[in-house]
Every structure is written in C-alpha cells, then in structure tokens.
PDB file of N, CA and C in Angstrom:
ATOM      1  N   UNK A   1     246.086-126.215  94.549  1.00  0.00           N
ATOM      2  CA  UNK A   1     244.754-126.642  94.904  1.00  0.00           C
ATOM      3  C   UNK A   1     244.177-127.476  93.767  1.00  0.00           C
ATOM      4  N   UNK A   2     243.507-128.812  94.159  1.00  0.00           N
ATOM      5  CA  UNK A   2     243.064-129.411  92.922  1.00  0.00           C
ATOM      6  C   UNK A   2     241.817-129.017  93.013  1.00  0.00           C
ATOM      7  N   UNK A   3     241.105-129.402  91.619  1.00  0.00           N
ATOM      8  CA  UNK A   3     240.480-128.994  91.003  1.00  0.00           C
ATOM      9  C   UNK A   3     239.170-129.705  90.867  1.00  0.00           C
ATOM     10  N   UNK A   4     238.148-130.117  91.728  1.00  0.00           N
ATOM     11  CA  UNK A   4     236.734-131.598  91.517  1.00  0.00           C
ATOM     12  C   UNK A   4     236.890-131.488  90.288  1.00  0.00           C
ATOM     13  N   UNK A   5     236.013-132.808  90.135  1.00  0.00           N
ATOM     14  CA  UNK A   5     235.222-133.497  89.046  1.00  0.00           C
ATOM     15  C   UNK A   5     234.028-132.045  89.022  1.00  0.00           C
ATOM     16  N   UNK A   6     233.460-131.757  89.462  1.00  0.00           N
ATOM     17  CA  UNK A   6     232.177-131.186  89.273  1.00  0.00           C
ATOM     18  C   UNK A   6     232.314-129.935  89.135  1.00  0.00           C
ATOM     19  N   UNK A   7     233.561-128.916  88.960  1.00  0.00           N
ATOM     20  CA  UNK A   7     234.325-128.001  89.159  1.00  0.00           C
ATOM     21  C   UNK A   7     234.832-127.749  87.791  1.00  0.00           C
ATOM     22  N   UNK A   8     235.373-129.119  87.418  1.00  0.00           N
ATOM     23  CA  UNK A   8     235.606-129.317  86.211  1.00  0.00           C
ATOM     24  C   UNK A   8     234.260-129.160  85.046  1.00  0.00           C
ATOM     25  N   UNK A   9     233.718-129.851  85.548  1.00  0.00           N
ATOM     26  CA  UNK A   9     232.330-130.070  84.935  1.00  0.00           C
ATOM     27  C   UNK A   9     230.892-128.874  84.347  1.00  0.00           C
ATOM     28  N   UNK A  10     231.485-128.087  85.718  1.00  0.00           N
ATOM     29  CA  UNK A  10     231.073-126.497  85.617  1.00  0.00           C
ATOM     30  C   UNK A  10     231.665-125.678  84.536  1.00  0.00           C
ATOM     31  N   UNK A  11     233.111-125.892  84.579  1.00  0.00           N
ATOM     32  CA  UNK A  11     233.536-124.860  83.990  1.00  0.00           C
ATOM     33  C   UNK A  11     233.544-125.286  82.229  1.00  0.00           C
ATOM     34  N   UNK A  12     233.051-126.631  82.247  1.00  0.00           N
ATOM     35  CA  UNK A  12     232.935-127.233  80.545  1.00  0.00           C
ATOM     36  C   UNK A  12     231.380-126.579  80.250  1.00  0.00           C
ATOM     37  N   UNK A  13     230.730-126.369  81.279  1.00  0.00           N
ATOM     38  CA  UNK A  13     229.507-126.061  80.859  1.00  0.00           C
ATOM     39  C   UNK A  13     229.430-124.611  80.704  1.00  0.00           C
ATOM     40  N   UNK A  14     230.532-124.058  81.301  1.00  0.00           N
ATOM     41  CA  UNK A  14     230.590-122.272  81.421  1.00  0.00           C
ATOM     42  C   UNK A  14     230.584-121.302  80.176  1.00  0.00           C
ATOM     43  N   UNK A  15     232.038-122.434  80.083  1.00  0.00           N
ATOM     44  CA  UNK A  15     233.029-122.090  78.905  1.00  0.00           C
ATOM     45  C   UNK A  15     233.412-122.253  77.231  1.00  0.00           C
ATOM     46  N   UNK A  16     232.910-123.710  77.327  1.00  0.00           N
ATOM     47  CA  UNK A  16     233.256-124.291  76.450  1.00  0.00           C
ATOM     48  C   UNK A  16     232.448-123.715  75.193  1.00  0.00           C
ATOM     49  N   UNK A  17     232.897-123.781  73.792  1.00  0.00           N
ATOM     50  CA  UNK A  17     232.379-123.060  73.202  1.00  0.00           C
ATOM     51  C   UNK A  17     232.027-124.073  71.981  1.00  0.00           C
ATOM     52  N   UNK A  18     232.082-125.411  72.493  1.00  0.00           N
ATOM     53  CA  UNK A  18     231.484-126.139  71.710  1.00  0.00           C
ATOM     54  C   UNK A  18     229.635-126.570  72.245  1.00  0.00           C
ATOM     55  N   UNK A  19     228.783-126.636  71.813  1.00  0.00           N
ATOM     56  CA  UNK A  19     227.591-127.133  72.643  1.00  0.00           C
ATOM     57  C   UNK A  19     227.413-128.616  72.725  1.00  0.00           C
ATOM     58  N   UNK A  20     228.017-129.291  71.795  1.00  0.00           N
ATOM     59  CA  UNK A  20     227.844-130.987  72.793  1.00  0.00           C
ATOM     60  C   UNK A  20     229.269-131.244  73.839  1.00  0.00           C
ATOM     61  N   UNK A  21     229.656-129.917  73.717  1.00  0.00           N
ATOM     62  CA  UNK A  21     230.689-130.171  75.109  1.00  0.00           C
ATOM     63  C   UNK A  21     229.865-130.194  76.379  1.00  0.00           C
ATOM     64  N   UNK A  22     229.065-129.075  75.859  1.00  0.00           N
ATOM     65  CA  UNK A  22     228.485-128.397  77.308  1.00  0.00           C
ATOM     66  C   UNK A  22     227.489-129.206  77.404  1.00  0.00           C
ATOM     67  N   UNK A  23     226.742-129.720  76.264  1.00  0.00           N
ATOM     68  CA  UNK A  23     226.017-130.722  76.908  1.00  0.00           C
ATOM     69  C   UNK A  23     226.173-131.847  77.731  1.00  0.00           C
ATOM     70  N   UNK A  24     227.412-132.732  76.868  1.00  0.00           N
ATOM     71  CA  UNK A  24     228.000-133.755  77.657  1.00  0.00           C
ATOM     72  C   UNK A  24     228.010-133.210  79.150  1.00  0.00           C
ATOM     73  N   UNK A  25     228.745-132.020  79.317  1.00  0.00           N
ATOM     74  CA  UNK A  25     228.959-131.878  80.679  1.00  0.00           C
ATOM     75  C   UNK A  25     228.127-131.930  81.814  1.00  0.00           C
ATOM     76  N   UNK A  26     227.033-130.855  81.157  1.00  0.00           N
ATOM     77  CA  UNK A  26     225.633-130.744  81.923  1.00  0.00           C
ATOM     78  C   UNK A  26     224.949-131.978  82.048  1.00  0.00           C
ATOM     79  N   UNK A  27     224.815-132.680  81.562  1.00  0.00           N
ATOM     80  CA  UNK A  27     224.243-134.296  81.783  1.00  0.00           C
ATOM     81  C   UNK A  27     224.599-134.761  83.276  1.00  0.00           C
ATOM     82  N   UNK A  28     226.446-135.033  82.925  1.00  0.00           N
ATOM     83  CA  UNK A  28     227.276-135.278  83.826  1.00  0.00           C
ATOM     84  C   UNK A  28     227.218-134.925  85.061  1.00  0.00           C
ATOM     85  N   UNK A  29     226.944-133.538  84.923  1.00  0.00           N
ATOM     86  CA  UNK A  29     226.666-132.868  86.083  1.00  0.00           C
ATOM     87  C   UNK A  29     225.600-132.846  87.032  1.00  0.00           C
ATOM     88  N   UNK A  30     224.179-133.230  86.207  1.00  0.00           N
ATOM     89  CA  UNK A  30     223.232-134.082  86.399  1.00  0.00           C
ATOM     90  C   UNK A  30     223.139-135.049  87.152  1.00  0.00           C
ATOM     91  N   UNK A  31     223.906-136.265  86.458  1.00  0.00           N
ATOM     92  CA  UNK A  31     224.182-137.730  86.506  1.00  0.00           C
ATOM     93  C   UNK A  31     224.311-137.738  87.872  1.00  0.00           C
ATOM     94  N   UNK A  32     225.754-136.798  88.187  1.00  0.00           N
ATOM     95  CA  UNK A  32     226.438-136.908  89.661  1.00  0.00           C
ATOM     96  C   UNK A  32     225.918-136.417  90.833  1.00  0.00           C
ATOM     97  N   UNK A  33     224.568-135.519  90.591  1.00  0.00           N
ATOM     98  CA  UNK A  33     224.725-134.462  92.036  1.00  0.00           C
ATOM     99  C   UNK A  33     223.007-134.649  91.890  1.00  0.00           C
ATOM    100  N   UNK A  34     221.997-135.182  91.011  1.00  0.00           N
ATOM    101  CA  UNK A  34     220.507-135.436  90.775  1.00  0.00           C
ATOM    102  C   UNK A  34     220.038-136.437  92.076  1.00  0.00           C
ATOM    103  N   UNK A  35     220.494-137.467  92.499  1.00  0.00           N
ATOM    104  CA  UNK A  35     220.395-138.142  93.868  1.00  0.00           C
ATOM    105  C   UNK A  35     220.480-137.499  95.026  1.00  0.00           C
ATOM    106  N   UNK A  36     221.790-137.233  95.009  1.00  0.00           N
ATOM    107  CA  UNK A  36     222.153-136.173  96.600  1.00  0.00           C
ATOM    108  C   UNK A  36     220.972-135.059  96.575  1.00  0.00           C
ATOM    109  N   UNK A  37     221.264-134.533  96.028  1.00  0.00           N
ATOM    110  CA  UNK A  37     220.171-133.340  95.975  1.00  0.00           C
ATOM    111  C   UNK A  37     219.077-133.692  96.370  1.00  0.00           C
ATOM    112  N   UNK A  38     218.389-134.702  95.416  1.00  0.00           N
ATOM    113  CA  UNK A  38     216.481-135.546  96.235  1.00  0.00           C
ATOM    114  C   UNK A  38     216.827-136.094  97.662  1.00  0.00           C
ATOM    115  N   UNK A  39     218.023-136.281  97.908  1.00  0.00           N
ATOM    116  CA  UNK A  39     217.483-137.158  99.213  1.00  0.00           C
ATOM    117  C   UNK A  39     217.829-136.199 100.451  1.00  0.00           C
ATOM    118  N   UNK A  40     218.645-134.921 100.129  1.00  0.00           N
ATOM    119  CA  UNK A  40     218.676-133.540 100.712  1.00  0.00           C
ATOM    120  C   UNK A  40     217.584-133.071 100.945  1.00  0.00           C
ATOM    121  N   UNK A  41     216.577-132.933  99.708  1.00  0.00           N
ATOM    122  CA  UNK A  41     215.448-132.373  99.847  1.00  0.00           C
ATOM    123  C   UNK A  41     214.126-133.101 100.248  1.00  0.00           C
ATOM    124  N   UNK A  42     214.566-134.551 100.524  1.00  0.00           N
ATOM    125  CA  UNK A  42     213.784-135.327 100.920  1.00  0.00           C
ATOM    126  C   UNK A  42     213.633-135.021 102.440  1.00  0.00           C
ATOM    127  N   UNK A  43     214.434-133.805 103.342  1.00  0.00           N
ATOM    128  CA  UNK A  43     213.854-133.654 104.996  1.00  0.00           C
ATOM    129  C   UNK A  43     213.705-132.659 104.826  1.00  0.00           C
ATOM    130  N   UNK A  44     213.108-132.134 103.886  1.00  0.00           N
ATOM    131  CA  UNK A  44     212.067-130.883 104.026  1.00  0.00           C
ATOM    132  C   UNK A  44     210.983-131.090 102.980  1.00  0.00           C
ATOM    133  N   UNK A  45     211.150-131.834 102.017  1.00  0.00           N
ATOM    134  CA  UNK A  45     209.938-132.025 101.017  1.00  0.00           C
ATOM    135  C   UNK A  45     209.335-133.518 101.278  1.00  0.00           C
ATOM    136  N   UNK A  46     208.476-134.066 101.579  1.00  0.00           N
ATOM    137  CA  UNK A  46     207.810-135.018 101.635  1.00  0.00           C
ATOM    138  C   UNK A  46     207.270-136.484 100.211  1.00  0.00           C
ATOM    139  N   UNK A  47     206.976-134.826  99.608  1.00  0.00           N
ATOM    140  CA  UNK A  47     206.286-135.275  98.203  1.00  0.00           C
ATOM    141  C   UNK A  47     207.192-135.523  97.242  1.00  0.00           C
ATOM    142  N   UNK A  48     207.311-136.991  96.694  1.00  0.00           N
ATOM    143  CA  UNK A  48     208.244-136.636  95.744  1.00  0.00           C
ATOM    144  C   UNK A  48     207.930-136.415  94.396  1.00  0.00           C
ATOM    145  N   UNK A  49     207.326-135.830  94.003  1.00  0.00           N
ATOM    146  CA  UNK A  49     206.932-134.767  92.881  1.00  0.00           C
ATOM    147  C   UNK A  49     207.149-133.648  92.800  1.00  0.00           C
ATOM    148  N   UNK A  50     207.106-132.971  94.167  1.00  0.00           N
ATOM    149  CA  UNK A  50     207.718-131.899  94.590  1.00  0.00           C
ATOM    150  C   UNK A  50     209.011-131.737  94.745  1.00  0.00           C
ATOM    151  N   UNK A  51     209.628-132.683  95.296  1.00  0.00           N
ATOM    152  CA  UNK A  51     210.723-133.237  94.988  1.00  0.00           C
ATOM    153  C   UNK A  51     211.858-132.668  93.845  1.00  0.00           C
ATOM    154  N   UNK A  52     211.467-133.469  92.823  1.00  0.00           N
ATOM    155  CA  UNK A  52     211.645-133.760  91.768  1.00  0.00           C
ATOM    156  C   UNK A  52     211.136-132.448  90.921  1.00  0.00           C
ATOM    157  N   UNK A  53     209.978-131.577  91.143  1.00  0.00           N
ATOM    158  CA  UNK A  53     209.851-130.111  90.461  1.00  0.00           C
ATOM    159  C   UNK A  53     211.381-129.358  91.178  1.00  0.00           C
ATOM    160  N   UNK A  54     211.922-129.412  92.090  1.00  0.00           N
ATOM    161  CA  UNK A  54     212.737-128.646  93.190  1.00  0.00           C
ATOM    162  C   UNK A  54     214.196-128.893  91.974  1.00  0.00           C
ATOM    163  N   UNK A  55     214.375-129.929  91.930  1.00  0.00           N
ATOM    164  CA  UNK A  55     215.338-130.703  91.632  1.00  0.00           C
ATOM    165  C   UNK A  55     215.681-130.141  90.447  1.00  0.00           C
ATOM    166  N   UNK A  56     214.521-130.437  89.313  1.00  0.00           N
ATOM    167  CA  UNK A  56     214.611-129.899  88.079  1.00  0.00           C
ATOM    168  C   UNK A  56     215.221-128.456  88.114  1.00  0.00           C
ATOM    169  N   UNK A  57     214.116-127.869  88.910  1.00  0.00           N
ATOM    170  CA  UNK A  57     214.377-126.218  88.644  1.00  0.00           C
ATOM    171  C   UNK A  57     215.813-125.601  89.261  1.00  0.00           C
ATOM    172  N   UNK A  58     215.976-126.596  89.885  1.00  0.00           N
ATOM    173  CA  UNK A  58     217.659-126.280  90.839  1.00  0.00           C
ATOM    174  C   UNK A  58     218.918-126.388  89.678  1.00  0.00           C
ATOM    175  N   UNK A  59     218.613-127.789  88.512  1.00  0.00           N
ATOM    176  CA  UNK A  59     219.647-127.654  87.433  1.00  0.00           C
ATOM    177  C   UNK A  59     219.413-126.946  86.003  1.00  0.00           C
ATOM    178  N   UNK A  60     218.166-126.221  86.455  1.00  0.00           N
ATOM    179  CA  UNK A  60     217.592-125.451  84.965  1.00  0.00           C
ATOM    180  C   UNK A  60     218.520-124.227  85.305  1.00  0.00           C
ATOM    181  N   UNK A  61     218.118-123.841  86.759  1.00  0.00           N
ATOM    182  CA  UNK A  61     219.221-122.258  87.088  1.00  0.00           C
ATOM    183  C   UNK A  61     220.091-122.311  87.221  1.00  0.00           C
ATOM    184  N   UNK A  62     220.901-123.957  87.029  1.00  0.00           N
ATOM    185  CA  UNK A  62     222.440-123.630  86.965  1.00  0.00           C
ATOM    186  C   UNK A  62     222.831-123.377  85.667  1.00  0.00           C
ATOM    187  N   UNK A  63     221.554-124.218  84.963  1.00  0.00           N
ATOM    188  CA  UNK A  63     222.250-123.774  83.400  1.00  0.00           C
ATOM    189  C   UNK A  63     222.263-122.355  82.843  1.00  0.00           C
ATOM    190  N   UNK A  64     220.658-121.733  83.170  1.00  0.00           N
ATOM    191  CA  UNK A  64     220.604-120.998  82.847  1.00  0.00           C
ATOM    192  C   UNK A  64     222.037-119.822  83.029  1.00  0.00           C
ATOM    193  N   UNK A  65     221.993-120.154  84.172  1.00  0.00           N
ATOM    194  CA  UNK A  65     223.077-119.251  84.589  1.00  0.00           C
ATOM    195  C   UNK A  65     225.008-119.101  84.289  1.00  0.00           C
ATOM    196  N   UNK A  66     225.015-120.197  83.336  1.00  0.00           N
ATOM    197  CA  UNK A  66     226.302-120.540  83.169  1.00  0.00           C
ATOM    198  C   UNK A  66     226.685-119.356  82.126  1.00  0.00           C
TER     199      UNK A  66
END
C-alpha cells in the first residue's frame, strides 16, 4: 500500500523529533489541504471570516494533537 504525500506529511509532524522538521511539515500540510477545506466549508459557512476562524482551528487541532 503506498503511502500520500499528506500521510507522509502527518507522520513528519507526529514523529519527527527534530522541530523545523515538523514545522516544515506542518506548513506543508497547510499549504496543501488550507483551500480544499475553505471551499468545503464554503456550503455551509457563508461568511468568510468564519470561514477562515473554522479553518484555522481545524489545523490548530491537528497540531495540537500530533
């Protein structure tokens, strides 16, 4: 089974026990999935400020949670 980009990307942010690894990664991870996500939440959120609070707090709890 291969392995995503973003899979990959997770597990640099999980694991890695350097912190500008995990940063690099988390950016990355950012970079790639920060669009999809707003325009997902763009047919249920209207506002895009709200938006964009959703968005934030959606990649704060991934970090947090790594």
């Amino acid at each position: 089974m291969a392995i995503s980009i973003d899979d990959a990307l997770i597990e640099q942010v999980s694991g890695s026990a350097d912190p500008r690894v995990r940063e690099r990664a988390f950016r990355e991870l950012v970079r790639r999935n920060a669009e999809a996500l707003t325009c997902f939440l763009s047919t249920y959120q209207p506002d895009a400020s709200e938006r964009d609070d959703v968005v934030q707090e959606t990649f704060l709890r991934v970090y947090m949670a790594r």
